[in-house]
C-alpha atoms as a PDB file:
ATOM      1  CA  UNK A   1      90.160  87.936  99.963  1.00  0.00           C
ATOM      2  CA  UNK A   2      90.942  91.514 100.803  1.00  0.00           C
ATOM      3  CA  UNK A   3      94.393  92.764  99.509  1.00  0.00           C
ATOM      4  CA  UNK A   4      94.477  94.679 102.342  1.00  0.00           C
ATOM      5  CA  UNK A   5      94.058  91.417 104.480  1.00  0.00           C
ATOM      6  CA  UNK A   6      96.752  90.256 102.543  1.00  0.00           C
ATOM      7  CA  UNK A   7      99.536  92.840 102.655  1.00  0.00           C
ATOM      8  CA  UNK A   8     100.632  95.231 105.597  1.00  0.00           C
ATOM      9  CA  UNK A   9     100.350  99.011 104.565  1.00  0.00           C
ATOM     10  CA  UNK A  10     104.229  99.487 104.010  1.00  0.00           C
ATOM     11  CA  UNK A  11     103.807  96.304 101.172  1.00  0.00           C
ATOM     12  CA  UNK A  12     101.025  97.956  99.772  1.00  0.00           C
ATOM     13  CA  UNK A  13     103.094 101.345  99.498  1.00  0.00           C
ATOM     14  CA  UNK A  14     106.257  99.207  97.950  1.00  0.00           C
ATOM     15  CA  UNK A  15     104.168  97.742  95.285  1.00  0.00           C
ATOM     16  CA  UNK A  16     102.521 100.749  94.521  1.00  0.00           C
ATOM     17  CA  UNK A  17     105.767 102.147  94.158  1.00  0.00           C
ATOM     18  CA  UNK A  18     106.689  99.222  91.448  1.00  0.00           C
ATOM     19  CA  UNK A  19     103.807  99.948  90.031  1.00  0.00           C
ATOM     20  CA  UNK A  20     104.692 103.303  88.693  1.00  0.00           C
ATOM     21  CA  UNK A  21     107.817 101.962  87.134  1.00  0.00           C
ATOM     22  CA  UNK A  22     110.072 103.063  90.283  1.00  0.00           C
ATOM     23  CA  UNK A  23     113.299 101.787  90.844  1.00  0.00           C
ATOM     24  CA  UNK A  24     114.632  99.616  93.492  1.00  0.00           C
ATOM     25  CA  UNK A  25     116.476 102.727  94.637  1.00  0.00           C
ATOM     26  CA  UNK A  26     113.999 105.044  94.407  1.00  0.00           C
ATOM     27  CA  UNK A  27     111.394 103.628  96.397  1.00  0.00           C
ATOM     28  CA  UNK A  28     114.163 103.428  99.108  1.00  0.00           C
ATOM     29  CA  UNK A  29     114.303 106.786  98.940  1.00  0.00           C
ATOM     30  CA  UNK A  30     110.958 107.727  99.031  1.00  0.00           C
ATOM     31  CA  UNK A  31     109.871 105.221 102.035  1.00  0.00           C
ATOM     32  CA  UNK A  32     113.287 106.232 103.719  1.00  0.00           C
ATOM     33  CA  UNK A  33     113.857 102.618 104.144  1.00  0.00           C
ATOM     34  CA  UNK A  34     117.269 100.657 103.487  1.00  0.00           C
ATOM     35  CA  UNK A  35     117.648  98.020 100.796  1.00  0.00           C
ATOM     36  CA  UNK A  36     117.583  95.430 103.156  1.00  0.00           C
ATOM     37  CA  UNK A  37     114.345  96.372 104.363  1.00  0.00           C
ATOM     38  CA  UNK A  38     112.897  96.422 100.978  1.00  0.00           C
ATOM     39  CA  UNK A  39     114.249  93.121 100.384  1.00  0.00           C
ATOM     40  CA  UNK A  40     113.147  91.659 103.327  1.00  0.00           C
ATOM     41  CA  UNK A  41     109.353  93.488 101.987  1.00  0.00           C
ATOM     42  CA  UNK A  42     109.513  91.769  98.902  1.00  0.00           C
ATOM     43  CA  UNK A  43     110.350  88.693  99.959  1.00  0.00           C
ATOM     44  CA  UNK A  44     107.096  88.911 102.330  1.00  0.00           C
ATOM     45  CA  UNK A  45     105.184  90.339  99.427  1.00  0.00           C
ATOM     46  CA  UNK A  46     105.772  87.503  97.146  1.00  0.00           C
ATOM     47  CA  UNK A  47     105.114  84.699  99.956  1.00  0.00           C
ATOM     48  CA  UNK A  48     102.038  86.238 100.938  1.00  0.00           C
ATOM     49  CA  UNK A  49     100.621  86.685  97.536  1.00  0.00           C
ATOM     50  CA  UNK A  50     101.593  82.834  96.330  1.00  0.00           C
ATOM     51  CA  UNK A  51     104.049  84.575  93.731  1.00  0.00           C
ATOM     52  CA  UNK A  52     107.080  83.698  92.395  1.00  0.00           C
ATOM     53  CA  UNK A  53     108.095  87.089  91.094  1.00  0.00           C
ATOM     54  CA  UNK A  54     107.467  90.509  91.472  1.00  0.00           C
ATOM     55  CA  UNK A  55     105.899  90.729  87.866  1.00  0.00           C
ATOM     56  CA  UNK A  56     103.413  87.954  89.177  1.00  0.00           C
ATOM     57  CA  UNK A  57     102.574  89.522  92.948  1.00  0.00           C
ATOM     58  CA  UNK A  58     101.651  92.927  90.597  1.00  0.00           C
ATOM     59  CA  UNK A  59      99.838  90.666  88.584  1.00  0.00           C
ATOM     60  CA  UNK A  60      98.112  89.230  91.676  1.00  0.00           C
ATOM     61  CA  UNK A  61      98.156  92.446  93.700  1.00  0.00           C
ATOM     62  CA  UNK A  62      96.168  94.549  90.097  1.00  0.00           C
ATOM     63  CA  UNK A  63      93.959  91.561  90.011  1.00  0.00           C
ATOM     64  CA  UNK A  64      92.487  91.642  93.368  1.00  0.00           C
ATOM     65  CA  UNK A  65      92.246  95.198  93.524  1.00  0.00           C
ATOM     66  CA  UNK A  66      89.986  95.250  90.575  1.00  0.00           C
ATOM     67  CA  UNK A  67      87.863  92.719  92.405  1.00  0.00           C
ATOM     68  CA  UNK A  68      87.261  94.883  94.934  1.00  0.00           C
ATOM     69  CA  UNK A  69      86.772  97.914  92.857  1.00  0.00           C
ATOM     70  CA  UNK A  70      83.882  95.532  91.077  1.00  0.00           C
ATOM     71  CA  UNK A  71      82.345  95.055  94.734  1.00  0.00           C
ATOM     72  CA  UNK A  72      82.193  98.867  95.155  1.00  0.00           C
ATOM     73  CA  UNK A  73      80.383  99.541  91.867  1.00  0.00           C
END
Protein backbone atom coordinates (compact mmCIF):
# COMPACT_ATOMS: atom_id res chain seq x y z
CA UNK A 1 0.00 0.00 0.00
CA UNK A 2 1.00 3.55 -0.75
CA UNK A 3 2.34 5.53 2.32
CA UNK A 4 0.87 8.26 0.87
CA UNK A 5 -2.56 6.36 0.90
CA UNK A 6 -1.80 5.82 4.29
CA UNK A 7 -0.91 9.16 5.88
CA UNK A 8 -2.35 12.76 5.14
CA UNK A 9 0.48 15.22 3.97
CA UNK A 10 0.74 17.09 7.44
CA UNK A 11 1.61 13.19 9.01
CA UNK A 12 3.96 12.71 6.43
CA UNK A 13 5.67 16.21 7.24
CA UNK A 14 5.54 15.26 11.25
CA UNK A 15 7.32 12.08 10.72
CA UNK A 16 9.69 13.43 8.50
CA UNK A 17 10.33 15.83 11.04
CA UNK A 18 11.06 12.79 13.68
CA UNK A 19 12.97 11.51 11.33
CA UNK A 20 15.71 14.03 11.43
CA UNK A 21 16.00 13.70 15.15
CA UNK A 22 13.60 16.86 15.80
CA UNK A 23 12.10 17.50 18.91
CA UNK A 24 8.59 17.45 19.98
CA UNK A 25 8.96 21.21 20.23
CA UNK A 26 10.62 21.87 17.34
CA UNK A 27 8.51 20.41 14.86
CA UNK A 28 5.77 22.59 16.53
CA UNK A 29 7.59 25.26 15.60
CA UNK A 30 8.38 24.58 12.29
CA UNK A 31 4.67 23.33 11.20
CA UNK A 32 3.35 26.34 13.37
CA UNK A 33 1.09 23.88 14.93
CA UNK A 34 0.26 23.56 18.82
CA UNK A 35 1.18 20.51 20.88
CA UNK A 36 -2.14 19.39 20.93
CA UNK A 37 -2.31 19.21 17.35
CA UNK A 38 0.77 17.22 17.12
CA UNK A 39 -0.55 14.94 19.60
CA UNK A 40 -3.67 14.49 18.17
CA UNK A 41 -1.16 13.73 14.61
CA UNK A 42 0.59 11.16 16.29
CA UNK A 43 -1.97 9.51 17.72
CA UNK A 44 -3.50 9.22 14.00
CA UNK A 45 -0.08 8.32 12.75
CA UNK A 46 0.37 5.38 14.93
CA UNK A 47 -3.37 4.01 14.38
CA UNK A 48 -3.08 4.29 10.82
CA UNK A 49 0.22 2.62 10.49
CA UNK A 50 -0.81 -0.52 13.00
CA UNK A 51 2.01 0.88 15.43
CA UNK A 52 2.36 0.97 18.84
CA UNK A 53 5.06 3.59 19.04
CA UNK A 54 6.54 6.19 17.24
CA UNK A 55 9.92 4.19 16.91
CA UNK A 56 7.69 1.42 15.20
CA UNK A 57 5.35 3.86 12.74
CA UNK A 58 9.19 5.20 11.54
CA UNK A 59 9.98 1.76 11.31
CA UNK A 60 6.81 1.13 9.27
CA UNK A 61 6.70 4.55 7.61
CA UNK A 62 11.08 3.86 6.29
CA UNK A 63 9.90 0.47 5.33
CA UNK A 64 7.24 1.27 2.93
CA UNK A 65 8.93 4.06 1.50
CA UNK A 66 11.74 1.89 0.40
CA UNK A 67 9.15 -0.31 -1.23
CA UNK A 68 8.15 2.19 -3.28
CA UNK A 69 11.51 3.54 -4.05
CA UNK A 70 12.17 -0.37 -5.28
CA UNK A 71 8.98 0.08 -7.65
CA UNK A 72 10.56 3.22 -9.17
CA UNK A 73 13.93 1.61 -9.96
Amino acid sequence: MKITSMLTARQIQIIQHMIAGKSKAEICRQLCITPGTYNNHRNNILERLGANNMAQAVDIFKREVDKAMEVRA
